[in-house]
Protein backbone atom coordinates (compact mmCIF):
# COMPACT_ATOMS: atom_id res chain seq x y z
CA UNK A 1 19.93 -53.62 19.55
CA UNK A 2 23.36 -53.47 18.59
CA UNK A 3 23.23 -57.28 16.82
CA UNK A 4 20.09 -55.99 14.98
CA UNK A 5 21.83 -52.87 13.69
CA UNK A 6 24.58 -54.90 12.63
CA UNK A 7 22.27 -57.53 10.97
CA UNK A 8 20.32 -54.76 8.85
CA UNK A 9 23.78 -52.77 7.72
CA UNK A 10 24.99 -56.83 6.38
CA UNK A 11 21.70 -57.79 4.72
CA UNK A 12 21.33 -54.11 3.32
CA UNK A 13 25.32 -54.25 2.11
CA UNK A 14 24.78 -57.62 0.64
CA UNK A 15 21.41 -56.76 -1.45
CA UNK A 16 23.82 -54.42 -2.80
CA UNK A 17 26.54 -56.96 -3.86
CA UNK A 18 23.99 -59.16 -5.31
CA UNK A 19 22.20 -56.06 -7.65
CA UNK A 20 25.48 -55.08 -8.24
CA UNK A 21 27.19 -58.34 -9.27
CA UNK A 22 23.79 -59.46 -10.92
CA UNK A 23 23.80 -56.56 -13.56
CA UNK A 24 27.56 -55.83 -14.13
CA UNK A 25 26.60 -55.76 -17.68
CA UNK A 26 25.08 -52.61 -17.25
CA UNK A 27 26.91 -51.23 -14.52
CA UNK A 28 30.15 -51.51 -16.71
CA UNK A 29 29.02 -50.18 -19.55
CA UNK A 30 29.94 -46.73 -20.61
CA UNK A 31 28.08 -44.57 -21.55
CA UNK A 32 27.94 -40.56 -22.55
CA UNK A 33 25.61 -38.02 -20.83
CA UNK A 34 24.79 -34.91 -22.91
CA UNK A 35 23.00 -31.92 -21.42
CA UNK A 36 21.19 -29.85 -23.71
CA UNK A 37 20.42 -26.58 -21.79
CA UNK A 38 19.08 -23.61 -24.01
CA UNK A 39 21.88 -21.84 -23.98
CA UNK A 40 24.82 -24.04 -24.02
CA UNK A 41 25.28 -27.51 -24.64
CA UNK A 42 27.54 -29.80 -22.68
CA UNK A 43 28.56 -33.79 -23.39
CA UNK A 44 30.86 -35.31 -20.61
CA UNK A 45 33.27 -38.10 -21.74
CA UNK A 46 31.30 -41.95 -21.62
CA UNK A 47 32.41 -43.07 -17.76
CA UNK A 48 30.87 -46.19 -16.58
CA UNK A 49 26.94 -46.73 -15.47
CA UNK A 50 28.05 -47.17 -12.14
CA UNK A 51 30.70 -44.27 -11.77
CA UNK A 52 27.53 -42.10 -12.74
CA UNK A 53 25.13 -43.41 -10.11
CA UNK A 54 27.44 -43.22 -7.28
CA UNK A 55 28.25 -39.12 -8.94
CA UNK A 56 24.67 -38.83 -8.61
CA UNK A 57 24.32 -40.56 -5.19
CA UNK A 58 26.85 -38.32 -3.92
CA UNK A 59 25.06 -35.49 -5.16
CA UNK A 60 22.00 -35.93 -3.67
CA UNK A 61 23.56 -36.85 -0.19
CA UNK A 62 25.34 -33.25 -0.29
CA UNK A 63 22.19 -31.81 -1.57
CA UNK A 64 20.59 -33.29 1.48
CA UNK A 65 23.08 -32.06 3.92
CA UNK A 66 23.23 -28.36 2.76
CA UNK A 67 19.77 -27.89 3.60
CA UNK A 68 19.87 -30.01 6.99
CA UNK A 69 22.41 -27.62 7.86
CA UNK A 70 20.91 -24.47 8.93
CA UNK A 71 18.35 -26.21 11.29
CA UNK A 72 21.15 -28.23 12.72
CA UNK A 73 22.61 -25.07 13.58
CA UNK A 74 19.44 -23.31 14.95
CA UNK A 75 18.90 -26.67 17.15
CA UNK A 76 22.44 -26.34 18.64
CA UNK A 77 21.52 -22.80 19.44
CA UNK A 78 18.69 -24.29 21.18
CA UNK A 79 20.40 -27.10 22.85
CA UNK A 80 22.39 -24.78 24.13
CA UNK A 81 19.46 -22.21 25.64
CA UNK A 82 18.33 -25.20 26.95
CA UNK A 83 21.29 -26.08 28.92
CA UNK A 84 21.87 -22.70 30.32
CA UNK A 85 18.28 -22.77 31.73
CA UNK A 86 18.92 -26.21 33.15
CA UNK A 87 22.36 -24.88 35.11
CA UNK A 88 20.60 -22.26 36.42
CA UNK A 89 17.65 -24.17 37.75
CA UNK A 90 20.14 -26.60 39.15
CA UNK A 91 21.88 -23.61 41.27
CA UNK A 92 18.18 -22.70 42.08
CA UNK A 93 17.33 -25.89 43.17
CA UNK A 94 21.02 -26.37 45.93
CA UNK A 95 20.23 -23.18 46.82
CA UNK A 96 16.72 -23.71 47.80
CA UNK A 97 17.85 -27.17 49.34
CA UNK A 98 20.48 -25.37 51.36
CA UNK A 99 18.06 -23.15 52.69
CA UNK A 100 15.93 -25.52 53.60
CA UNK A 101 18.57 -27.73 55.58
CA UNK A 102 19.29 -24.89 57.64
CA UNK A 103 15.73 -23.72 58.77
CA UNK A 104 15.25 -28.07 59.72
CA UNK A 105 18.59 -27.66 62.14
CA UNK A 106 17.88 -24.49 63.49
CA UNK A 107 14.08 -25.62 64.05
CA UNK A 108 15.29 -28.91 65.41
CA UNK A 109 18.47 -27.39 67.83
CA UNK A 110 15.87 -24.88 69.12
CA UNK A 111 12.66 -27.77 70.05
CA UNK A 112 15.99 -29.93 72.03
């Protein structure tokens, strides 16, 4: 599993290279994005194509991640109810095992 996960990330990285290298034209180029809200109107500085869609790219993956984040922590929560439950049940379980060790000696010493 580990050679195919390694496999995809390479293919996947070099369809990148190749869209990147085969339009470097346009990636290159600058240009200026203006934002015409109806109140105010803002114009940032011509950056390259490709310094915008990795801005962009960026954005979305934080966008993304802010609202992952509170399930991620209500699933930790959970994880760790879960655990608690399953540390308890263990001491049930010796306990009960234990218990049940005893009663088979004492039955057994007492039938000798």
């Amino acid at each position: 599993m580990k050679k195919v996960k390694s496999a995809f990330w390479l293919l996947l990285a070099g369809f990148l290279l190749i869209l990147f290298f085969s339009n470097l034209d346009y990636f290159l180029k600058p240009q200026a994005i203006d934002m015409n809200l109806i109140f105010k109107k803002y114009t940032v500085s011509a950056l390259p194509n490709a310094v915008i869609s990795l801005l962009f790219f960026g954005g979305g993956l934080l966008i993304a991640f802010l609202s992952n984040l509170p399930e991620r922590y209500r699933l930790q929560k959970t994880i760790r109810d879960l655990k608690s439950t399953i540390a308890s049940q263990s001491t049930r379980v010796e306990n009960y095992d234990a218990g049940t060790k005893t009663i088979i000696e004492n039955s057994t010493t007492t039938n000798s």
